[in-house]
PDB file of N, CA and C in Angstrom:
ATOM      1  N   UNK A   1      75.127  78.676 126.250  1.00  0.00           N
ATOM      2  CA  UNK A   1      74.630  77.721 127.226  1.00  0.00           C
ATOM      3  C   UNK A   1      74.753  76.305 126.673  1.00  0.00           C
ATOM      4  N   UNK A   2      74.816  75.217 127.561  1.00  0.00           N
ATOM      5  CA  UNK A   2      74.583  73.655 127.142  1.00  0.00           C
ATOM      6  C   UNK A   2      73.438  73.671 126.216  1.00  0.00           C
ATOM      7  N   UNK A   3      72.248  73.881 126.527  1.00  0.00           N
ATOM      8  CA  UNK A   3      71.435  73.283 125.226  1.00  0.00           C
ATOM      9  C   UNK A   3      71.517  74.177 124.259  1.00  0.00           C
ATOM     10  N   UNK A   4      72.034  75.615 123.663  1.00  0.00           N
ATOM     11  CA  UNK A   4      72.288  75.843 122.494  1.00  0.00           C
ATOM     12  C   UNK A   4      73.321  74.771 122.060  1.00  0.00           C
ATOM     13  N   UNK A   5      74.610  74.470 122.935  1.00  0.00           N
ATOM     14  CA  UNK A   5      75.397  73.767 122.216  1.00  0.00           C
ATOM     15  C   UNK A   5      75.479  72.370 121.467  1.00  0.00           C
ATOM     16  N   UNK A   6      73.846  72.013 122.086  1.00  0.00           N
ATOM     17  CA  UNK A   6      73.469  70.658 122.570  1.00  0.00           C
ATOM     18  C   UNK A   6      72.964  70.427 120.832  1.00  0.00           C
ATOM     19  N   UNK A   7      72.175  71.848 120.655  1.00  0.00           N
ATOM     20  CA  UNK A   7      71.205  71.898 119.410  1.00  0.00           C
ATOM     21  C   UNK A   7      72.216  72.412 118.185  1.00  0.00           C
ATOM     22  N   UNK A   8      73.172  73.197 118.530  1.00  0.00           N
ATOM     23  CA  UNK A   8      74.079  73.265 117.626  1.00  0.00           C
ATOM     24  C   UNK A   8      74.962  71.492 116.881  1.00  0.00           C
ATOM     25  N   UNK A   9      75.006  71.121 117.383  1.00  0.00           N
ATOM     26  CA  UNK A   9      75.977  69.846 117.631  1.00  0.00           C
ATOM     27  C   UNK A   9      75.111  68.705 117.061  1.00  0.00           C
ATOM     28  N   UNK A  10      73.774  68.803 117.231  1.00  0.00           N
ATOM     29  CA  UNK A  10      72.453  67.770 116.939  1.00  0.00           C
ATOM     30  C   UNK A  10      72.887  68.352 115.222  1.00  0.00           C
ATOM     31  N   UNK A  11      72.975  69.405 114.880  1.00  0.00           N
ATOM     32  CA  UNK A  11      72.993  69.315 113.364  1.00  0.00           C
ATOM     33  C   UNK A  11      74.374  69.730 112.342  1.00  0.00           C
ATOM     34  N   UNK A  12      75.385  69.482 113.591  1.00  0.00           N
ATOM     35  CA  UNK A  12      76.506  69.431 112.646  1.00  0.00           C
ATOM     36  C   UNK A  12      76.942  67.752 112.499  1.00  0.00           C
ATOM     37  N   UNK A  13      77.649  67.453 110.841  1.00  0.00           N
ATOM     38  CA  UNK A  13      77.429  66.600 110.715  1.00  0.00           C
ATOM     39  C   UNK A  13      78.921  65.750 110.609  1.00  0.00           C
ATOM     40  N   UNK A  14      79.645  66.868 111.294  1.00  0.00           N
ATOM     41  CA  UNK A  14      81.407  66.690 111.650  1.00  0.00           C
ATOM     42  C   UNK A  14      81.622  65.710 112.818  1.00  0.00           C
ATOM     43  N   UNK A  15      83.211  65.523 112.699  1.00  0.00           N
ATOM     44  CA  UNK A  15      83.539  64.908 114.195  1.00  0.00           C
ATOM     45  C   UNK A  15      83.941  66.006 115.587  1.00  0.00           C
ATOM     46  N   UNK A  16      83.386  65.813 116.360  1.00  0.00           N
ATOM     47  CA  UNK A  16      83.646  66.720 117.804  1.00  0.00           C
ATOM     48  C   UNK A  16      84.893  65.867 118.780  1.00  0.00           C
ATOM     49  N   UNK A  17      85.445  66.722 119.301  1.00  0.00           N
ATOM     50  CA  UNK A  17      86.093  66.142 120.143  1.00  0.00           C
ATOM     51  C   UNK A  17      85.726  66.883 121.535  1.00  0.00           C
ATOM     52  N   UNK A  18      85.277  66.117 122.760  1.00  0.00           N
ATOM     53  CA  UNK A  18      85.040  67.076 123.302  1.00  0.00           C
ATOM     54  C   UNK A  18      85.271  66.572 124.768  1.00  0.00           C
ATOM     55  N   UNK A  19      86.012  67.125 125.388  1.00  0.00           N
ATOM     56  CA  UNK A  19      86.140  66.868 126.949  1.00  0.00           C
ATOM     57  C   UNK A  19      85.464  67.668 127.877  1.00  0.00           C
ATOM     58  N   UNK A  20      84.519  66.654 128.930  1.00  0.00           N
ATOM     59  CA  UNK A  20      83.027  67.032 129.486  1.00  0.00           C
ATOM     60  C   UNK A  20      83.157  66.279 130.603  1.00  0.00           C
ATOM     61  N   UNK A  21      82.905  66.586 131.877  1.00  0.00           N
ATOM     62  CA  UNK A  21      82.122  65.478 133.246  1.00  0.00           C
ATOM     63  C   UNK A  21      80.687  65.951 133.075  1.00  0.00           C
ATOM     64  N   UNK A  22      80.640  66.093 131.993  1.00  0.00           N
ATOM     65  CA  UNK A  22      78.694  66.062 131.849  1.00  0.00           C
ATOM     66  C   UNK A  22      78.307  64.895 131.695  1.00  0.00           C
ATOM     67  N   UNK A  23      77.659  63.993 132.268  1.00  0.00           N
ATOM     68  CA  UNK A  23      77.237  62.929 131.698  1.00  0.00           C
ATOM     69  C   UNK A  23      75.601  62.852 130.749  1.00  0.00           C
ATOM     70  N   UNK A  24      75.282  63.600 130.794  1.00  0.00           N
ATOM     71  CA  UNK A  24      73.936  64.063 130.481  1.00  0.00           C
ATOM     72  C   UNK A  24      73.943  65.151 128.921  1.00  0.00           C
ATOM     73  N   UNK A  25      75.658  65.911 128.840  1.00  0.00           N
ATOM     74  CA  UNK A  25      75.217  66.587 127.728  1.00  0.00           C
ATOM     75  C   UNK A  25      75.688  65.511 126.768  1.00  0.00           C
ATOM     76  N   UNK A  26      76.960  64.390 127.410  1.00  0.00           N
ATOM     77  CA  UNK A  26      77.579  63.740 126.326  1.00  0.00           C
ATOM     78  C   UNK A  26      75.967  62.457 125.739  1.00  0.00           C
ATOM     79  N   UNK A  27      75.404  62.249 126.564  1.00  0.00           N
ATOM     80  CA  UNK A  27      73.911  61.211 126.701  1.00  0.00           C
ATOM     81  C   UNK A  27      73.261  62.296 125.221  1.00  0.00           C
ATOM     82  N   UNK A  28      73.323  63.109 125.442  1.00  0.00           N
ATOM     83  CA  UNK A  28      72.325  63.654 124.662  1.00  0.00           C
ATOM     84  C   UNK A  28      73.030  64.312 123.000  1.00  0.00           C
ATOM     85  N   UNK A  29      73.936  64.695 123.128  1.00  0.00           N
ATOM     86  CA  UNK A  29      74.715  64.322 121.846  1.00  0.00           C
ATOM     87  C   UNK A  29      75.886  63.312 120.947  1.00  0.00           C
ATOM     88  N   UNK A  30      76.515  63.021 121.849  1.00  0.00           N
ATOM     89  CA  UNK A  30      77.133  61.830 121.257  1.00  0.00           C
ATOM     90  C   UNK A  30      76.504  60.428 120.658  1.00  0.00           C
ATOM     91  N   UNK A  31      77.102  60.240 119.512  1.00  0.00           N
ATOM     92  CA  UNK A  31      76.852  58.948 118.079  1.00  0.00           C
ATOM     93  C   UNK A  31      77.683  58.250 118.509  1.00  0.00           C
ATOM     94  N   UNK A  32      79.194  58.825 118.161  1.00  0.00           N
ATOM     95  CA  UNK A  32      80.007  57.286 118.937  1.00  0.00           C
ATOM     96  C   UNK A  32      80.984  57.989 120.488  1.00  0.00           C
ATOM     97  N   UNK A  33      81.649  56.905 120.694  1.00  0.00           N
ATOM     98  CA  UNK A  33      82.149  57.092 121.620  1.00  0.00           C
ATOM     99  C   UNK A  33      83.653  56.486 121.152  1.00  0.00           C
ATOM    100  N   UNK A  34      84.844  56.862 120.929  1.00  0.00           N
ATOM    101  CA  UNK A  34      86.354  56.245 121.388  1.00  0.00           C
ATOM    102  C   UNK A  34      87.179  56.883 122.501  1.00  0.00           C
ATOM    103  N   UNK A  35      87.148  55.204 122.581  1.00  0.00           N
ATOM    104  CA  UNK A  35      87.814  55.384 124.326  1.00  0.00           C
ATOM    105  C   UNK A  35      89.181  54.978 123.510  1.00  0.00           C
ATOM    106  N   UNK A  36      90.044  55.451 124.284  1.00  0.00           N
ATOM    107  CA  UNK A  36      91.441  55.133 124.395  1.00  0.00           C
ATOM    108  C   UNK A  36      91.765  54.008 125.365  1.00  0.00           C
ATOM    109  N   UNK A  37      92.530  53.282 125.344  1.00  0.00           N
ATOM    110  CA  UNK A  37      93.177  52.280 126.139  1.00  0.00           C
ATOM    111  C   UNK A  37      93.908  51.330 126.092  1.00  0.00           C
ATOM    112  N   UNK A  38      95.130  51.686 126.838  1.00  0.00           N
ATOM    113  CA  UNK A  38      96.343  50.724 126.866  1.00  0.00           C
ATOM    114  C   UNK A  38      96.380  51.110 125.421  1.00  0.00           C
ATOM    115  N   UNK A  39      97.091  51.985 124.949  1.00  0.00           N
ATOM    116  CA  UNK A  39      97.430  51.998 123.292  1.00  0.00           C
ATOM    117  C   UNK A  39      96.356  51.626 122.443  1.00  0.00           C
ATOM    118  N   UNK A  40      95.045  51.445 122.421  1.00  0.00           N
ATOM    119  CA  UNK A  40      94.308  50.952 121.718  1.00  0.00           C
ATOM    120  C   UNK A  40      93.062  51.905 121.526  1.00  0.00           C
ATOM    121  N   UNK A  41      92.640  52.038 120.255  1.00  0.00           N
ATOM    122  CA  UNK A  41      91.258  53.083 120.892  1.00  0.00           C
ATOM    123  C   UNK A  41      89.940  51.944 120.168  1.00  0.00           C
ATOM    124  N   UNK A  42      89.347  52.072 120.834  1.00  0.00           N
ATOM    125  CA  UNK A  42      87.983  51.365 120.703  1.00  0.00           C
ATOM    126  C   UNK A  42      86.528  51.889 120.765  1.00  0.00           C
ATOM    127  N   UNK A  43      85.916  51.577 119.819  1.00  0.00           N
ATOM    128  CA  UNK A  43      85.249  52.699 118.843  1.00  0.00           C
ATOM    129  C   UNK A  43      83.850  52.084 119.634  1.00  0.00           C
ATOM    130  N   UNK A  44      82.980  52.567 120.130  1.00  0.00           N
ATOM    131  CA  UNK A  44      81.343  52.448 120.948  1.00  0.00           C
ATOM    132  C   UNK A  44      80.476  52.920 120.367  1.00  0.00           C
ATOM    133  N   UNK A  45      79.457  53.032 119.083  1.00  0.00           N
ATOM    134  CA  UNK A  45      78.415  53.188 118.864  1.00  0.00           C
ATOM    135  C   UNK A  45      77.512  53.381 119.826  1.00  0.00           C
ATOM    136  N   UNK A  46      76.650  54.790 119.750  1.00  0.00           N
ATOM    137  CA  UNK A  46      75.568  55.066 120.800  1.00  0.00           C
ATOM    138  C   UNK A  46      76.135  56.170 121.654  1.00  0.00           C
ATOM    139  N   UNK A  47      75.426  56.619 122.554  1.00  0.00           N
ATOM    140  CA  UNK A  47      75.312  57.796 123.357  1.00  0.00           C
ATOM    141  C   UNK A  47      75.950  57.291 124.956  1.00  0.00           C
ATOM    142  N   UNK A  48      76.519  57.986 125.799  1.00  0.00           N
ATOM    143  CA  UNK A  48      77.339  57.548 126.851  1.00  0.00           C
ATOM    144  C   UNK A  48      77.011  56.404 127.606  1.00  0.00           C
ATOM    145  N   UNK A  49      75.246  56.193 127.911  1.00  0.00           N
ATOM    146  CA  UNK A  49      74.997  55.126 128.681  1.00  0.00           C
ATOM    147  C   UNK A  49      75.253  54.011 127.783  1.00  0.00           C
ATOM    148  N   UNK A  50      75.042  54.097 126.410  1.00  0.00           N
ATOM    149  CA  UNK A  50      75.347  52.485 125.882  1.00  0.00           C
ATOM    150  C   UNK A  50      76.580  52.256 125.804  1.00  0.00           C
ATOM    151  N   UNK A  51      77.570  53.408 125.615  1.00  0.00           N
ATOM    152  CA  UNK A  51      79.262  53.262 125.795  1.00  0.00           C
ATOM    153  C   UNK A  51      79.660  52.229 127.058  1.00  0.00           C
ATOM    154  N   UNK A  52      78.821  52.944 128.425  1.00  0.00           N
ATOM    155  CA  UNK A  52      79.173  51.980 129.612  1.00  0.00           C
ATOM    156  C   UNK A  52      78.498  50.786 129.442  1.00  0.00           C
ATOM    157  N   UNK A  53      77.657  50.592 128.866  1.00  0.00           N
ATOM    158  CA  UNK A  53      77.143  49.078 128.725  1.00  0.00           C
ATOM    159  C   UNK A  53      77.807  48.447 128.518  1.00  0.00           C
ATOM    160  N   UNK A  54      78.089  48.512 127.038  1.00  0.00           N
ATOM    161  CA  UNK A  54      79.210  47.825 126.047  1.00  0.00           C
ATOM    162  C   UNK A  54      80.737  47.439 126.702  1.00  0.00           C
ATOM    163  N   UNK A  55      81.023  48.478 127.602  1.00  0.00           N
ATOM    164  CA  UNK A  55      82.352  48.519 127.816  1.00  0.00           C
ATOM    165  C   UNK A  55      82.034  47.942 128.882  1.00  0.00           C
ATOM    166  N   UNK A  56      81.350  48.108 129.844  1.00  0.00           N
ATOM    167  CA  UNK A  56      81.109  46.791 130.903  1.00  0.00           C
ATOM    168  C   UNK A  56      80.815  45.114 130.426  1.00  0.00           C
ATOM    169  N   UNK A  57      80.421  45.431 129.460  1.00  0.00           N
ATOM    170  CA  UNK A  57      80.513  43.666 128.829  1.00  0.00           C
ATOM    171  C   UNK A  57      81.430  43.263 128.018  1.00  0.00           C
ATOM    172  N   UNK A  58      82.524  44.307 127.723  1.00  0.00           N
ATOM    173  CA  UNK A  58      83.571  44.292 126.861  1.00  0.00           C
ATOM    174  C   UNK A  58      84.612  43.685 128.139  1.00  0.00           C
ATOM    175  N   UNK A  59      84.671  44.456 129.050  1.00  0.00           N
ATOM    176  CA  UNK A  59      85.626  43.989 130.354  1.00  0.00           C
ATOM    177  C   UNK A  59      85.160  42.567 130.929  1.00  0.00           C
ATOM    178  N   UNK A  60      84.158  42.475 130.850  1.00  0.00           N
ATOM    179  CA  UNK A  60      83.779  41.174 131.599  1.00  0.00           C
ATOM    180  C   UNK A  60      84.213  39.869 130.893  1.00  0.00           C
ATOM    181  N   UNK A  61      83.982  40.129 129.059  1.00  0.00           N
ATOM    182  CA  UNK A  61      84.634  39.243 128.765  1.00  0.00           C
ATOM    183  C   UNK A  61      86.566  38.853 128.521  1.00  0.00           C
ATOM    184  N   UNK A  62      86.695  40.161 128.704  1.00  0.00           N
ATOM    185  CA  UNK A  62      87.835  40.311 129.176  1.00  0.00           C
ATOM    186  C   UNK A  62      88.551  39.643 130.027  1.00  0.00           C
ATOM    187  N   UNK A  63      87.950  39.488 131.120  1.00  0.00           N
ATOM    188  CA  UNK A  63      88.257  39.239 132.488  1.00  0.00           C
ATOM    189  C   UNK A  63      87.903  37.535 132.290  1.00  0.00           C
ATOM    190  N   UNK A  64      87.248  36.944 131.722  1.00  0.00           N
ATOM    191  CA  UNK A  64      87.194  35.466 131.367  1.00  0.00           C
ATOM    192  C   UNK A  64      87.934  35.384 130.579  1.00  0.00           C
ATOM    193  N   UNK A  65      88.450  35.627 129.427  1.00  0.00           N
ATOM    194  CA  UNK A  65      89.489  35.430 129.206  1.00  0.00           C
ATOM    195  C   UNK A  65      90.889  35.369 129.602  1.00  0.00           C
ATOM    196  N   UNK A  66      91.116  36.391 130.466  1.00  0.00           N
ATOM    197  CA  UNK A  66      92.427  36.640 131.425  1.00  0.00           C
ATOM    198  C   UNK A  66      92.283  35.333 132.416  1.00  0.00           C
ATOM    199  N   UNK A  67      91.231  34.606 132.851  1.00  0.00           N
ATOM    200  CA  UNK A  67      90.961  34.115 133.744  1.00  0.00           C
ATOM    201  C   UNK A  67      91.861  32.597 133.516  1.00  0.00           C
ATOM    202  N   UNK A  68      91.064  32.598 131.800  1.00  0.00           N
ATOM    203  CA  UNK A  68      91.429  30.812 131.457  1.00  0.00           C
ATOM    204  C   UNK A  68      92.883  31.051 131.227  1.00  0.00           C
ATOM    205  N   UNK A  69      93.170  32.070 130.484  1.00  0.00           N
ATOM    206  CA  UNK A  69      95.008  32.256 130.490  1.00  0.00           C
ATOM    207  C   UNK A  69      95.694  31.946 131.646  1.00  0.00           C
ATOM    208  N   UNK A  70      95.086  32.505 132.738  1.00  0.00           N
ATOM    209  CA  UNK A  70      96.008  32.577 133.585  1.00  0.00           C
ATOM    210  C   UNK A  70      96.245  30.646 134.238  1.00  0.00           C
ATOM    211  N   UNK A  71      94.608  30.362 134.015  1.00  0.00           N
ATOM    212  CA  UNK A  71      94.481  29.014 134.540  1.00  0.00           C
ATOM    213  C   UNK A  71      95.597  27.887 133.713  1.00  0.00           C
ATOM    214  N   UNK A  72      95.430  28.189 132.285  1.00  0.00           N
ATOM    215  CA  UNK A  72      95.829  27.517 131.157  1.00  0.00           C
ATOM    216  C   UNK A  72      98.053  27.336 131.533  1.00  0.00           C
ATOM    217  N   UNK A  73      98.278  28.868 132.131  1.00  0.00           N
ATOM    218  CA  UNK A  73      99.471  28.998 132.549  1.00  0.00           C
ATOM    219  C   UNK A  73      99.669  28.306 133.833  1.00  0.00           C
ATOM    220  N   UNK A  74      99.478  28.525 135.125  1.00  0.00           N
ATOM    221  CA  UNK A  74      99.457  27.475 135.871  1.00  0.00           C
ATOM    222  C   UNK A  74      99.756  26.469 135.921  1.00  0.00           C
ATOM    223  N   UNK A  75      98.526  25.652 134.842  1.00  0.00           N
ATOM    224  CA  UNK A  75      98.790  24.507 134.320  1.00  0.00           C
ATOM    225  C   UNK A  75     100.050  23.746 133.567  1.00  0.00           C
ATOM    226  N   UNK A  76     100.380  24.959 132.823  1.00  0.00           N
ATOM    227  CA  UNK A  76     101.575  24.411 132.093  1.00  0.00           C
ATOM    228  C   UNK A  76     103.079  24.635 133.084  1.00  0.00           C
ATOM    229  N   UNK A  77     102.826  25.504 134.412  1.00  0.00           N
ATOM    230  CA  UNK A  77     103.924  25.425 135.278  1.00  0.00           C
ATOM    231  C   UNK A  77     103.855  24.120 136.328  1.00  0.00           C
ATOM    232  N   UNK A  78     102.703  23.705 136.397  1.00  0.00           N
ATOM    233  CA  UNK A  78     102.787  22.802 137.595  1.00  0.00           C
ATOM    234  C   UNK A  78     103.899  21.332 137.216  1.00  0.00           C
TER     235      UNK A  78
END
């Protein structure tokens, strides 16, 4: 069952790899989180909800950055 695996996993002290639409078993055992993307993997400390935190404020600054680039380019075409 999930919570034997849940309690198994709480005391191994290895790396798991594990593909899940649980959001609740990954909440309750996962330390870090790497996401893959665009060729890059990027490493999230914490359990799934702080993964989406992070990575929602990871994109946002993202997205200000893409923003002034794009402005900064513009600029240098006009």
């Amino acid at each position: 069952s999930v919570n034997w695996l849940e309690q198994h996993l709480s005391k191994y002290s290895g790396a798991v790899v594990a593909v899940t639409h649980d959001r609740y078993f990954l909440n309750n055992v996962a330390e870090w989180i790497l996401e893959l993307d665009r060729g890059r993997a990027i490493p999230y400390e914490g359990n799934y909800s702080t993964y989406l935190d992070k990575k929602a404020a990871r994109l946002k600054v993202e997205g200000r950055k893409d923003e002034k680039r794009q402005k900064r380019l513009k600029e240098e075409l006009e």
